[in-house]
Structure formats: structure tokens, C-alpha cells
PDB file of N, CA and C in Angstrom:
ATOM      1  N   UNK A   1     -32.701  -0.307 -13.022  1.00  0.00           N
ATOM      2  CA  UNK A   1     -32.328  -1.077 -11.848  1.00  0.00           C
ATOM      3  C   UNK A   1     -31.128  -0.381 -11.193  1.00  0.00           C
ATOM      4  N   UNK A   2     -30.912  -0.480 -10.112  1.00  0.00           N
ATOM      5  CA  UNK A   2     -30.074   0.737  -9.305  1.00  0.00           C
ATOM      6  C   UNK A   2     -28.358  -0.233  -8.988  1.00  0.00           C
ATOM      7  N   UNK A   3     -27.569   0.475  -9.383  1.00  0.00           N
ATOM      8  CA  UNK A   3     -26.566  -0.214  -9.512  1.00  0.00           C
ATOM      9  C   UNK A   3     -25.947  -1.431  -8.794  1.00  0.00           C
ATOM     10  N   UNK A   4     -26.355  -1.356  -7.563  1.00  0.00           N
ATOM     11  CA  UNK A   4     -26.145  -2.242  -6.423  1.00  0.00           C
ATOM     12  C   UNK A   4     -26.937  -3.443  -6.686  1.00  0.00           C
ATOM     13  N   UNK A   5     -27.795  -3.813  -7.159  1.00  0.00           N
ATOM     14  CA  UNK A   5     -28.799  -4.759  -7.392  1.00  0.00           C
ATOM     15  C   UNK A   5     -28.252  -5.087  -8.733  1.00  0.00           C
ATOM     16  N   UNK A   6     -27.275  -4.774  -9.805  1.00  0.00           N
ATOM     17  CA  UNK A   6     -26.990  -5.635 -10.656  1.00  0.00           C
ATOM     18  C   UNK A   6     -25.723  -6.082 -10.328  1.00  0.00           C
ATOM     19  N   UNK A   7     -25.459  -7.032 -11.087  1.00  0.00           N
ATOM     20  CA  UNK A   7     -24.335  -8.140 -11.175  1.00  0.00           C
ATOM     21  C   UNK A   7     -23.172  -7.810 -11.718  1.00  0.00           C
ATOM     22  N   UNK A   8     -22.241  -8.095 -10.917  1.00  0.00           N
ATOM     23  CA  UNK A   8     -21.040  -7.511 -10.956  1.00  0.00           C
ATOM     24  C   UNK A   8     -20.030  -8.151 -12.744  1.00  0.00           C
ATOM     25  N   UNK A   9     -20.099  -7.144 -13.181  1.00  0.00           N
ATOM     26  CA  UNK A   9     -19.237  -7.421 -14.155  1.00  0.00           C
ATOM     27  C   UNK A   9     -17.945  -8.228 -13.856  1.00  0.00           C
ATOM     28  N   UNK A  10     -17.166  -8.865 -15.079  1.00  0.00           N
ATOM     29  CA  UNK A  10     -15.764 -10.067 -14.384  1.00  0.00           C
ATOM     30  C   UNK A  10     -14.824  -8.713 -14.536  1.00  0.00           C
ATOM     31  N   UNK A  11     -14.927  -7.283 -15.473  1.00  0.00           N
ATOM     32  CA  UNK A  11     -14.035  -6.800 -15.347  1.00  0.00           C
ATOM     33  C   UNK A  11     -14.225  -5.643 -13.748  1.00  0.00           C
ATOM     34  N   UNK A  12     -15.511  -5.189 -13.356  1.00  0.00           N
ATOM     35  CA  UNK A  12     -15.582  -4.508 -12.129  1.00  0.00           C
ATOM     36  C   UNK A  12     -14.979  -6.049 -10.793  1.00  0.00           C
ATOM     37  N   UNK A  13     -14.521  -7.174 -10.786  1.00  0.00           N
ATOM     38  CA  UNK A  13     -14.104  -8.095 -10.119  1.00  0.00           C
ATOM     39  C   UNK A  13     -12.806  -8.019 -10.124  1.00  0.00           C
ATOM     40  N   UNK A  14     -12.525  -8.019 -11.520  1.00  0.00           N
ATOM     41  CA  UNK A  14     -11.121  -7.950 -11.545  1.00  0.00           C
ATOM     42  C   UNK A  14      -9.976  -6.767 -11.070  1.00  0.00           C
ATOM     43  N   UNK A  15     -11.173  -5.387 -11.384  1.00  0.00           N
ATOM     44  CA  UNK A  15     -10.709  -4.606 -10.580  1.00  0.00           C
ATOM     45  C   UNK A  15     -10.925  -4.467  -9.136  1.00  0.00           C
ATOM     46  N   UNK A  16     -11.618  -4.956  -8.665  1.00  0.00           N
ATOM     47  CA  UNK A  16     -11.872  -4.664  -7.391  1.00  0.00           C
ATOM     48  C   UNK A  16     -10.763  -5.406  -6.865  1.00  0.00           C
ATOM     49  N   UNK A  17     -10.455  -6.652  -7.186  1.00  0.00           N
ATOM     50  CA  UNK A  17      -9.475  -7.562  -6.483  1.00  0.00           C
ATOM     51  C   UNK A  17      -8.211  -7.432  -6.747  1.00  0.00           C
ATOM     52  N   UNK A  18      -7.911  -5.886  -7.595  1.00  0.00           N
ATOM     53  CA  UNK A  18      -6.676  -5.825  -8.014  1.00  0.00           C
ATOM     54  C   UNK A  18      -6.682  -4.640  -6.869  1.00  0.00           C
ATOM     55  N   UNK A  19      -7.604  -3.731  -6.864  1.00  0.00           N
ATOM     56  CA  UNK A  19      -7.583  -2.367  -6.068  1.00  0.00           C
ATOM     57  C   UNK A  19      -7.191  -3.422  -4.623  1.00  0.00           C
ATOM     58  N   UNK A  20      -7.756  -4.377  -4.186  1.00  0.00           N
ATOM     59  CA  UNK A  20      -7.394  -5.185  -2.974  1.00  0.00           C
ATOM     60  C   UNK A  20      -6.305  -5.572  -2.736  1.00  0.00           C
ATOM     61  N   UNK A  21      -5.329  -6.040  -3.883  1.00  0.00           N
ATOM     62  CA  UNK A  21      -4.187  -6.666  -4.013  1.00  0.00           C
ATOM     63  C   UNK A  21      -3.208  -5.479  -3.900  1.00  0.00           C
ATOM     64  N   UNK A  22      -3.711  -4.295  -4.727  1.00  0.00           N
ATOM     65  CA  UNK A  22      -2.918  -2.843  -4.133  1.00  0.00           C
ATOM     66  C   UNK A  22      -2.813  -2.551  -2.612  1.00  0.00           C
ATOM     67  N   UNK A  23      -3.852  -2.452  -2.061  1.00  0.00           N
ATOM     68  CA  UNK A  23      -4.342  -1.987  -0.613  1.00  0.00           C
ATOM     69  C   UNK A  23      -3.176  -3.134   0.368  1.00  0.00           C
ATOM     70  N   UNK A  24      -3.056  -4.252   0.024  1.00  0.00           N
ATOM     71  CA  UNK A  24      -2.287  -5.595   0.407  1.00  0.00           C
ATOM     72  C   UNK A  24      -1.029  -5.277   0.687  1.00  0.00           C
ATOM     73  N   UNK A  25      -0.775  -4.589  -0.556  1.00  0.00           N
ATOM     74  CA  UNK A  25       0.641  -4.656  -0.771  1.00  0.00           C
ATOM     75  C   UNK A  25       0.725  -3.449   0.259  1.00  0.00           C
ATOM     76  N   UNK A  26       0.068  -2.091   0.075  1.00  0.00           N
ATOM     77  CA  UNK A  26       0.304  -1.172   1.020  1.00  0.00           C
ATOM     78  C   UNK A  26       0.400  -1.614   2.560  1.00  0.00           C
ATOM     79  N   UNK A  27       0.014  -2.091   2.998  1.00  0.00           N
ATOM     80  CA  UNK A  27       0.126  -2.671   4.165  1.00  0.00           C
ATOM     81  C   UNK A  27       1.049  -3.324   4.962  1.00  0.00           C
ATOM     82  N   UNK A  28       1.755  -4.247   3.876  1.00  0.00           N
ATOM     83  CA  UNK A  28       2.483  -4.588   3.915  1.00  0.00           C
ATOM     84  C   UNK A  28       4.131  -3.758   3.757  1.00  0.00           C
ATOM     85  N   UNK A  29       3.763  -2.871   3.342  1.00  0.00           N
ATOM     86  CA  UNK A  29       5.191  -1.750   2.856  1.00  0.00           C
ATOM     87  C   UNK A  29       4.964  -1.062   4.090  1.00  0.00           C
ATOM     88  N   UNK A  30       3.620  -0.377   4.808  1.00  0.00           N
ATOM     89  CA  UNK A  30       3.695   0.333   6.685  1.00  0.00           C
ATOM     90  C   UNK A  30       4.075  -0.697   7.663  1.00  0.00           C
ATOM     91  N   UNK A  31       3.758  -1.799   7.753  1.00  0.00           N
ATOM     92  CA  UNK A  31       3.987  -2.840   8.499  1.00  0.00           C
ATOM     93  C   UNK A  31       6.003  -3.086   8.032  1.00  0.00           C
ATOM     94  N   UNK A  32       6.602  -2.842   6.885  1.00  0.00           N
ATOM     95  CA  UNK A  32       7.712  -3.703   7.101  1.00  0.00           C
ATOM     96  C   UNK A  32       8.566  -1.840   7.343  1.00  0.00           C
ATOM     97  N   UNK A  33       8.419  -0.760   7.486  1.00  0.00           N
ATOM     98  CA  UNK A  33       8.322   0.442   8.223  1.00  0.00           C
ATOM     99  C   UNK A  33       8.341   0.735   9.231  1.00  0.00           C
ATOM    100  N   UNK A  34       7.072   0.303   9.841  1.00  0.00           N
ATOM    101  CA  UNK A  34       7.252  -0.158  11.067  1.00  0.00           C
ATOM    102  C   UNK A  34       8.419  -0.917  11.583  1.00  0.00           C
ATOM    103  N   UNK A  35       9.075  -1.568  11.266  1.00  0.00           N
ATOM    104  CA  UNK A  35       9.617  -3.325  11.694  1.00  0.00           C
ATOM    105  C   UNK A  35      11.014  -2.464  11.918  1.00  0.00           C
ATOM    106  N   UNK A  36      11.258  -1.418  10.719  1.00  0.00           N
ATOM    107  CA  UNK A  36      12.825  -1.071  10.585  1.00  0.00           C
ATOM    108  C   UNK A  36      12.726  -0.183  11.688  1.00  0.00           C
ATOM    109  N   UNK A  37      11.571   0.898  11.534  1.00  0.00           N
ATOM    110  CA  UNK A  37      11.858   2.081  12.453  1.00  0.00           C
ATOM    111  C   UNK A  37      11.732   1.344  14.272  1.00  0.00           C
ATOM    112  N   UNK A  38      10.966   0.857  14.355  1.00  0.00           N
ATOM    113  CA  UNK A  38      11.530  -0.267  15.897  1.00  0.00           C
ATOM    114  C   UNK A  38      12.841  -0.503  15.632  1.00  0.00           C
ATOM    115  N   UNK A  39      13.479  -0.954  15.092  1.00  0.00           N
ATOM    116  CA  UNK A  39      14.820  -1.687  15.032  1.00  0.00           C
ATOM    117  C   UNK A  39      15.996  -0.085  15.132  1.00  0.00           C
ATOM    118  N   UNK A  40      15.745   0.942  14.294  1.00  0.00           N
ATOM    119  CA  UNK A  40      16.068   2.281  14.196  1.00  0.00           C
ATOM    120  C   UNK A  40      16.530   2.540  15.829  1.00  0.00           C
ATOM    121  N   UNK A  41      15.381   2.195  16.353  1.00  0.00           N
ATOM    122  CA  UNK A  41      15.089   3.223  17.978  1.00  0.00           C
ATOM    123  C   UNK A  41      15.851   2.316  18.851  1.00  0.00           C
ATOM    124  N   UNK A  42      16.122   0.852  18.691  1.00  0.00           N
ATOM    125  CA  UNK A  42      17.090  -0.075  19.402  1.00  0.00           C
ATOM    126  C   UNK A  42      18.443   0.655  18.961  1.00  0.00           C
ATOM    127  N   UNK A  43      18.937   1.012  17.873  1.00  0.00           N
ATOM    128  CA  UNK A  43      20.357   1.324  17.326  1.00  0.00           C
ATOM    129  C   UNK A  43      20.365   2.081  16.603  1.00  0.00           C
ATOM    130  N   UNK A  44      21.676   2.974  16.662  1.00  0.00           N
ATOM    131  CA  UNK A  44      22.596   4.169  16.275  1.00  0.00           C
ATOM    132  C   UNK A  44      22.697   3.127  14.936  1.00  0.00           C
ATOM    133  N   UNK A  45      23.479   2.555  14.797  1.00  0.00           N
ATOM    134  CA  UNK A  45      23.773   1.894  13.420  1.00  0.00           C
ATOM    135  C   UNK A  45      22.733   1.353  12.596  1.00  0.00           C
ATOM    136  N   UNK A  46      21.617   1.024  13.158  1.00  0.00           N
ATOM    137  CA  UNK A  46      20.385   0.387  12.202  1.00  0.00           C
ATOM    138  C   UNK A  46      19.824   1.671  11.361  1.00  0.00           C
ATOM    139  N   UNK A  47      19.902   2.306  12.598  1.00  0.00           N
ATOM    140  CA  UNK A  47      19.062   3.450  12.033  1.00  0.00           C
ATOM    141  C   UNK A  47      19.690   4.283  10.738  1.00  0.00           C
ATOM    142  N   UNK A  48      21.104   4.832  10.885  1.00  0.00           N
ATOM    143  CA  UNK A  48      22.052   4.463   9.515  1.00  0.00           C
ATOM    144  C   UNK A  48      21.735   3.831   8.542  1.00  0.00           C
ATOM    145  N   UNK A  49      21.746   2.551   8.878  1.00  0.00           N
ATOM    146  CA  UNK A  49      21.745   1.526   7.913  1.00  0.00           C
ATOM    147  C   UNK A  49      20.639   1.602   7.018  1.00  0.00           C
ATOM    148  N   UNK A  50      19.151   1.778   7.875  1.00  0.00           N
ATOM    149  CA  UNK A  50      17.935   1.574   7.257  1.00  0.00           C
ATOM    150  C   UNK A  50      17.560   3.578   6.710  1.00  0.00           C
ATOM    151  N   UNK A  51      18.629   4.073   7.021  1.00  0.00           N
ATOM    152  CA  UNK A  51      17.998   5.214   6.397  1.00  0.00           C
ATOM    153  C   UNK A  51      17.163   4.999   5.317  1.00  0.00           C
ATOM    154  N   UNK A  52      18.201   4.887   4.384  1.00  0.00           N
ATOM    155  CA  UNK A  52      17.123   5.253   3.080  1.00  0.00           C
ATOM    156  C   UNK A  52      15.935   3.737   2.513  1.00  0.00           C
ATOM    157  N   UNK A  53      16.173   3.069   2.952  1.00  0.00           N
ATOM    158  CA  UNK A  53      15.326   2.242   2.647  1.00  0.00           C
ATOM    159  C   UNK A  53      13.912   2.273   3.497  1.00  0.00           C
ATOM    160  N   UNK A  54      13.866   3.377   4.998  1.00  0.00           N
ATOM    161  CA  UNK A  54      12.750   3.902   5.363  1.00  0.00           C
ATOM    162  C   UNK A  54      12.207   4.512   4.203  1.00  0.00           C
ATOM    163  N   UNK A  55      13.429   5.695   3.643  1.00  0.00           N
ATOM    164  CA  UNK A  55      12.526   6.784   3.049  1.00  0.00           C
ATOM    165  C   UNK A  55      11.988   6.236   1.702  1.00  0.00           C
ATOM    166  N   UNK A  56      12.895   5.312   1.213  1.00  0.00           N
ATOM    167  CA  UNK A  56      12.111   4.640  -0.574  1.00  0.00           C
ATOM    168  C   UNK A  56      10.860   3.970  -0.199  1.00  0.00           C
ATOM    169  N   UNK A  57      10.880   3.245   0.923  1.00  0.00           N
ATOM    170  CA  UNK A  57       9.410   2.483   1.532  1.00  0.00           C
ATOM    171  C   UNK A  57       8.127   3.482   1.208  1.00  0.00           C
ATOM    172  N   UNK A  58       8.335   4.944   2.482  1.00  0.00           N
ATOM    173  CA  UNK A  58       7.515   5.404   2.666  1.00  0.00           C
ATOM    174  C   UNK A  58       7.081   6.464   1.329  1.00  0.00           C
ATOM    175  N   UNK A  59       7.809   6.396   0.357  1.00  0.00           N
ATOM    176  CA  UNK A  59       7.604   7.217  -0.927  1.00  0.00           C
ATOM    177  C   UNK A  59       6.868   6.142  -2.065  1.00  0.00           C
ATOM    178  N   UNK A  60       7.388   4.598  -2.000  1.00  0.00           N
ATOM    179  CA  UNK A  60       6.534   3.842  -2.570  1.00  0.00           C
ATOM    180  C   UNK A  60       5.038   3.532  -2.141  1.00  0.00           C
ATOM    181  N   UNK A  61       5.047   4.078  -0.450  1.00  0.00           N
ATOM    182  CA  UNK A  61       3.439   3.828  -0.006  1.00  0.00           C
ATOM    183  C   UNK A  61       2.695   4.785  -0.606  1.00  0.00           C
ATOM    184  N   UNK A  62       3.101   5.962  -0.474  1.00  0.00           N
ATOM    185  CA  UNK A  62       2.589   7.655  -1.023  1.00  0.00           C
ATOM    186  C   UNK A  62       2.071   6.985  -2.256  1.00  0.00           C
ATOM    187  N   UNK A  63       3.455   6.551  -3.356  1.00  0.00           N
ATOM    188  CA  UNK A  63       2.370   6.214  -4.673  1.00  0.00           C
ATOM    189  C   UNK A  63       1.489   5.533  -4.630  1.00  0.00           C
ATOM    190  N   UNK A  64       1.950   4.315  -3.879  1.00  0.00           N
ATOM    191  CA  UNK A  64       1.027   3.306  -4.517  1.00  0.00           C
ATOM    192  C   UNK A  64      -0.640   3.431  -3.547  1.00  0.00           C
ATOM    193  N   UNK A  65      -0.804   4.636  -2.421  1.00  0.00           N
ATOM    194  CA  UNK A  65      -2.102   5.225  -2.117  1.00  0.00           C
ATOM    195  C   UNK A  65      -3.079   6.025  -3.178  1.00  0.00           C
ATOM    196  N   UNK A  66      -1.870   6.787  -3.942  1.00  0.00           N
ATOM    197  CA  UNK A  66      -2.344   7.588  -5.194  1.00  0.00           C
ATOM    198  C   UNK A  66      -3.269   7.123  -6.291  1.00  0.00           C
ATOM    199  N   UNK A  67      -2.113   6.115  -6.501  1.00  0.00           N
ATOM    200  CA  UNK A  67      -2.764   4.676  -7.246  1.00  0.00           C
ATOM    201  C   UNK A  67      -4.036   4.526  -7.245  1.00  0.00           C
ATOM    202  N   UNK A  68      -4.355   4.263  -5.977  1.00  0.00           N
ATOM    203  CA  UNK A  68      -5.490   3.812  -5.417  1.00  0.00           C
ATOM    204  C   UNK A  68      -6.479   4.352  -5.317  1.00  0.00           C
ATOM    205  N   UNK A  69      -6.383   5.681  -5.017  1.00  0.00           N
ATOM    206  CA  UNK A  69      -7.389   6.605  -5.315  1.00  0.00           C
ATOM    207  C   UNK A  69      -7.833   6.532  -6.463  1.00  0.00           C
ATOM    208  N   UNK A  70      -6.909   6.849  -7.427  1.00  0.00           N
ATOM    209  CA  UNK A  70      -7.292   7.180  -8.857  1.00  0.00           C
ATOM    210  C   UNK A  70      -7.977   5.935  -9.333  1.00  0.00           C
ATOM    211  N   UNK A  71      -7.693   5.119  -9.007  1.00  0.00           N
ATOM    212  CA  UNK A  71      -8.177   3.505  -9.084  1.00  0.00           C
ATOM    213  C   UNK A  71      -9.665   3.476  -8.775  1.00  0.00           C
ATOM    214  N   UNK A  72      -9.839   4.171  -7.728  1.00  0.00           N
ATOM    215  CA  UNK A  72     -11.035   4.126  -6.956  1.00  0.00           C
ATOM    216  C   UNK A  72     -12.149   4.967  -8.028  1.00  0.00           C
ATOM    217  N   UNK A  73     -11.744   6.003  -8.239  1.00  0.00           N
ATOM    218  CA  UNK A  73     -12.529   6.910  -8.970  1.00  0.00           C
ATOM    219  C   UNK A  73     -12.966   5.921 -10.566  1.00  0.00           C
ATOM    220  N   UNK A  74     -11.871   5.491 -11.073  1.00  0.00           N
ATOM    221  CA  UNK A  74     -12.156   4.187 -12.418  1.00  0.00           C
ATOM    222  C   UNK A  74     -13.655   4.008 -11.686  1.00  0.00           C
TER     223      UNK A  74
END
């Protein structure tokens, strides 16, 4: 029987909805990126301010895409 036509295991569920809950969170880490670097381009001082918490954002998205891949391949 061809894989698509059987029934999803609770552990292929559990991963799938965890690989989802990853993808979630990523989204949420470009979206709050977004939010600073707007705020950046209003101000000399934000942009300071939010330096490095742009760059830890956009290094936690990198992993947690990696993640995901490798996740994907599971």
C-alpha cells in the first residue's frame, strides 16, 4: 500500500506538529525582526539599542531553519 494511503502513525503526528510548532516559532522570531528593524530606521538610538538583539534573533532563525530541515529529512 503506497505510503500516502496509510494511516498516520501518533509518532509521524507528533512530529509533524512539532516540525509546525518549529516553523511557528520561526515566524514569529522574522516577524519580531521585522518590528525592531522598522523601529531601527525611525532612530539613531533604537537602532543602537536593538543592535544585538537583531543579530541573536536572526542567528536563532538560521538554527532553528536547520532544525527543520534535518527534521524534515527524519
Amino acid at each position: 500500500m503506497p505510503r500516502s494511503l496509510k494511516m498516520s502513525k501518533p509518532s509521524e503526528k507528533n512530529h509533524n506538529r512539532h516540525l509546525d510548532m518549529l516553523q511557528d516559532y520561526k515566524n514569529y522570531i522574522v516577524r519580531q525582526i521585522q518590528e525592531l528593524e522598522k523601529l531601527d530606521n525611525q532612530s539613531e538610538f533604537a537602532k543602537k539599542w536593538n543592535e544585538n538583539t537583531v543579530k541573536e534573533r536572526k542567528e536563532e532563525a538560521v538554527i532553528i531553519d536547520k532544525i527543520i530541515k534535518n527534521l524534515i529529512r527524519f
